[in-house]
C-alpha atoms as a PDB file:
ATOM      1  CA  UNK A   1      69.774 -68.545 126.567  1.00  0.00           C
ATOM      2  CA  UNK A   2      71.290 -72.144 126.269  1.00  0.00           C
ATOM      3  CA  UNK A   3      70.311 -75.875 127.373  1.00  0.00           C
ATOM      4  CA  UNK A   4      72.796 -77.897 128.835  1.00  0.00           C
ATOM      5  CA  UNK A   5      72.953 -81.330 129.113  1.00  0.00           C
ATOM      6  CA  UNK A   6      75.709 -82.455 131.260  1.00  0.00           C
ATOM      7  CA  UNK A   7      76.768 -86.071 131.537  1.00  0.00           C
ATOM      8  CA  UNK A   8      78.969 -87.775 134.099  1.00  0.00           C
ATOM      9  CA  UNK A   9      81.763 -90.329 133.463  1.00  0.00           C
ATOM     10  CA  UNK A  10      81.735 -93.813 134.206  1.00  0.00           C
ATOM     11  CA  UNK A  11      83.311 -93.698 138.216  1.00  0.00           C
ATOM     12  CA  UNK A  12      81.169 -90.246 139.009  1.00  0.00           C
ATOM     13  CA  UNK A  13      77.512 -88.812 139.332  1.00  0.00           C
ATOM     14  CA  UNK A  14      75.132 -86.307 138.284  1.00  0.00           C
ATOM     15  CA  UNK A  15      76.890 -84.580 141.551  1.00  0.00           C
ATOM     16  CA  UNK A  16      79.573 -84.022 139.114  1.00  0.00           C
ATOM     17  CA  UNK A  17      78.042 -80.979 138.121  1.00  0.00           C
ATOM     18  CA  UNK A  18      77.147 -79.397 141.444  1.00  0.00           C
ATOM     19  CA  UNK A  19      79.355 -76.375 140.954  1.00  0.00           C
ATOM     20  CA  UNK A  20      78.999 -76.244 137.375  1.00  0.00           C
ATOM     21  CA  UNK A  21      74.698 -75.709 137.209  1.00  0.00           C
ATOM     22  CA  UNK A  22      74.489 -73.219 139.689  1.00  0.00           C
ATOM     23  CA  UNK A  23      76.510 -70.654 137.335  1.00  0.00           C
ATOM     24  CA  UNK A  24      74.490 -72.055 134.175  1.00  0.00           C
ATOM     25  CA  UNK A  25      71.458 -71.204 136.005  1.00  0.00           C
ATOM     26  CA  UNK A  26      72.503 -67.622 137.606  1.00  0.00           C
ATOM     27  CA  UNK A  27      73.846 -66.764 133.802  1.00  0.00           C
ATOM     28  CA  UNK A  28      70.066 -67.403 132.552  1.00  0.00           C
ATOM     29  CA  UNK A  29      70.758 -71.500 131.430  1.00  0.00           C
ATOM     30  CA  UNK A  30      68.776 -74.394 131.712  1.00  0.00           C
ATOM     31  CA  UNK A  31      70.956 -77.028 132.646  1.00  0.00           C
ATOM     32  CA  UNK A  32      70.175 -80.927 133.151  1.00  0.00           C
ATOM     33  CA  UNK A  33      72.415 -83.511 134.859  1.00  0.00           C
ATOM     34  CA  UNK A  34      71.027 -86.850 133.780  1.00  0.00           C
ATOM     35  CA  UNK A  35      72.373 -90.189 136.030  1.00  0.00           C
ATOM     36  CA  UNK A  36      73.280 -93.139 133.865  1.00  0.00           C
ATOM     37  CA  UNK A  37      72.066 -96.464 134.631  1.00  0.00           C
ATOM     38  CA  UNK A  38      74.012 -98.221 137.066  1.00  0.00           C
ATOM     39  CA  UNK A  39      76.338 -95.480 138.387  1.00  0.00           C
ATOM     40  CA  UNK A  40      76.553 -92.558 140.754  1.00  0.00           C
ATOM     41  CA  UNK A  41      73.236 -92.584 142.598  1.00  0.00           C
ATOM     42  CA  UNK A  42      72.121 -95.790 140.600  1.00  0.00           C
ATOM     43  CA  UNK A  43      75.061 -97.502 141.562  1.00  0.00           C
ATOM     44  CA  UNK A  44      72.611-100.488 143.268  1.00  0.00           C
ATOM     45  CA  UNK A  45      71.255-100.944 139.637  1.00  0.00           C
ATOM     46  CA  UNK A  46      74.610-101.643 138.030  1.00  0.00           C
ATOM     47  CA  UNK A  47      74.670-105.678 136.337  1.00  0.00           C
ATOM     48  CA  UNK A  48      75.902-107.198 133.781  1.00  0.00           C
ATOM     49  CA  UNK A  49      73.281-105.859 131.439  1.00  0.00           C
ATOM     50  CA  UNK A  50      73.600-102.423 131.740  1.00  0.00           C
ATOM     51  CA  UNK A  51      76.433-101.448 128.947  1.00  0.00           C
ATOM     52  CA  UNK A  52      76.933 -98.130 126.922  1.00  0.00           C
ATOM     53  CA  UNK A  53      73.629 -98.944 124.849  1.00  0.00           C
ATOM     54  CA  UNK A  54      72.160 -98.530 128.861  1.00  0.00           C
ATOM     55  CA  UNK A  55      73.762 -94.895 128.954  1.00  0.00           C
ATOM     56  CA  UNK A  56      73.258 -93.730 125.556  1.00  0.00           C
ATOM     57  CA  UNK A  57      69.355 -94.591 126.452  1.00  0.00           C
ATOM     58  CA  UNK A  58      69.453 -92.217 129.532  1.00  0.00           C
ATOM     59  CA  UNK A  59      70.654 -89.587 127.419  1.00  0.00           C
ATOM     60  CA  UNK A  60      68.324 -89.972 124.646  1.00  0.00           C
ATOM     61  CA  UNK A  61      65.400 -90.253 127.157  1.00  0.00           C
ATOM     62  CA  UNK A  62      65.763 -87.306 128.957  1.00  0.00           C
ATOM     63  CA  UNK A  63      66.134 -85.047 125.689  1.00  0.00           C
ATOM     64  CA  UNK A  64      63.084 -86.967 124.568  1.00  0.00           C
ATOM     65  CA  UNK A  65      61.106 -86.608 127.675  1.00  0.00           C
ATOM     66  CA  UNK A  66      61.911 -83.253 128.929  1.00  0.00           C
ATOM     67  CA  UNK A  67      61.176 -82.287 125.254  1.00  0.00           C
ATOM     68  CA  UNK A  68      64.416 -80.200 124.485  1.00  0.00           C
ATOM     69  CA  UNK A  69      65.621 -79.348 121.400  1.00  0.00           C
ATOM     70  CA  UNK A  70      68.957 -77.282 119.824  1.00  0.00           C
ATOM     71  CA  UNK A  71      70.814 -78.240 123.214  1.00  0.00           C
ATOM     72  CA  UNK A  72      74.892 -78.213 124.005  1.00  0.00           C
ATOM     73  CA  UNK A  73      75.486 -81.951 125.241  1.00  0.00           C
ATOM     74  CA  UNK A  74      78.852 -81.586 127.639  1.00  0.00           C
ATOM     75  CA  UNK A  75      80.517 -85.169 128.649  1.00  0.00           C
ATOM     76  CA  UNK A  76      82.730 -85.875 131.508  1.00  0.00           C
ATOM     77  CA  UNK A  77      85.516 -88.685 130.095  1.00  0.00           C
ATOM     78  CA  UNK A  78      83.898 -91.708 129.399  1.00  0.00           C
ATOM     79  CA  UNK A  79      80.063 -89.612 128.312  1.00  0.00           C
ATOM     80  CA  UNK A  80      82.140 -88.330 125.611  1.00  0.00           C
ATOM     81  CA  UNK A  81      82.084 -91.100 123.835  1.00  0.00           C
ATOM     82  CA  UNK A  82      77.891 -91.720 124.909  1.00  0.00           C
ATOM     83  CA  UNK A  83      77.179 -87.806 123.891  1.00  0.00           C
ATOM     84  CA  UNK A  84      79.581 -88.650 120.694  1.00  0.00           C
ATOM     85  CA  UNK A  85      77.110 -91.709 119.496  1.00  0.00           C
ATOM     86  CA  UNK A  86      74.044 -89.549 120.548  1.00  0.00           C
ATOM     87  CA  UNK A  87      75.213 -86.776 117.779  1.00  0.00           C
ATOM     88  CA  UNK A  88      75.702 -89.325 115.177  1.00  0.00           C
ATOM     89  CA  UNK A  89      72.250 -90.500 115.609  1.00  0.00           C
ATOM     90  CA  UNK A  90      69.153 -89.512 113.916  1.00  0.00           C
ATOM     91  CA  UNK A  91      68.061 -86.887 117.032  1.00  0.00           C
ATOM     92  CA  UNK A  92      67.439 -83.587 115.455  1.00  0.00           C
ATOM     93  CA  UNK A  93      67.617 -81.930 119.088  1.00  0.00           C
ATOM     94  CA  UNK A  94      72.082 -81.781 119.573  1.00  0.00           C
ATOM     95  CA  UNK A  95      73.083 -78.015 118.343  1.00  0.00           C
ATOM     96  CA  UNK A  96      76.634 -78.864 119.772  1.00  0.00           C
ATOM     97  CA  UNK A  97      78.538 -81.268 121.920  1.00  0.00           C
ATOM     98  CA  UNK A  98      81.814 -81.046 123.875  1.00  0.00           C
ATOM     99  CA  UNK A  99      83.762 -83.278 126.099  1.00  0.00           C
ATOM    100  CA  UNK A 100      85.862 -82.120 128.396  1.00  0.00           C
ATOM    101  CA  UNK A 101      88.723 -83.674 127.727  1.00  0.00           C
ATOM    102  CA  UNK A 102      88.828 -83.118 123.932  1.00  0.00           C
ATOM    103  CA  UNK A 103      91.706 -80.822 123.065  1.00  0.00           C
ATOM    104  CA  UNK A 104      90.680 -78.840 119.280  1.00  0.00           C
ATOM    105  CA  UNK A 105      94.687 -78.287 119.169  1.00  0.00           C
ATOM    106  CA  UNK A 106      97.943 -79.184 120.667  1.00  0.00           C
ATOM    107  CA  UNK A 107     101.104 -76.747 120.601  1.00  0.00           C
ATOM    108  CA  UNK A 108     104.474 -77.785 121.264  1.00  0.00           C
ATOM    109  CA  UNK A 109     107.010 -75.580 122.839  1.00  0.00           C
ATOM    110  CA  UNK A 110     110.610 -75.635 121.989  1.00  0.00           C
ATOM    111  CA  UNK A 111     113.642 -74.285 124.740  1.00  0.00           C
END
């Protein structure tokens, strides 16, 4: 079966995910939902400091410290561009990333 790593956008939460992990997990999945620094839950830790360097961090640390490796990396709008850094970087653990509102191809339709 698959990891997941599923990652919030920028006005959201882990809680994102809550109908979206429950099906990972019945299907046989691991799935994690980390919280980026500053928002969702950890909206009382949001400052001036924290930035996308911040979020990119959480994402990094939680493959690093949950030890996963050849993982799917899913982002919510603004994680796709923090998963899209993450998969240009030297981690060896990303086997595929998606956002979820990248379209692969666009069709117009004529009357």
């Amino acid at each position: 079966m698959s990891t997941f790593v599923l990652v919030h956008g920028a006005w959201q939460g882990a809680t994102t995910w809550d109908l979206i992990v429950p099906k990972l997990q019945a299907a046989g999945h691991k799935a994690f939902t980390p919280v980026l620094t500053g928002l969702g839950d950890d909206s009382d830790r949001l400052s001036p400091a924290i930035n996308p360097d911040s979020h990119i961090d959480d994402v990094a640390g939680i493959l690093k410290r949950e030890n996963l490796h050849d993982v799917t990396l899913v982002g919510h709008s603004y994680a796709g561009m923090v998963i899209g850094i993450i998969t240009n970087s030297p981690l060896d653990m990303i086997a595929m990333w998606k956002s979820r509102w990248r379209r692969t191809s666009c069709r117009r339709r004529d009357m």
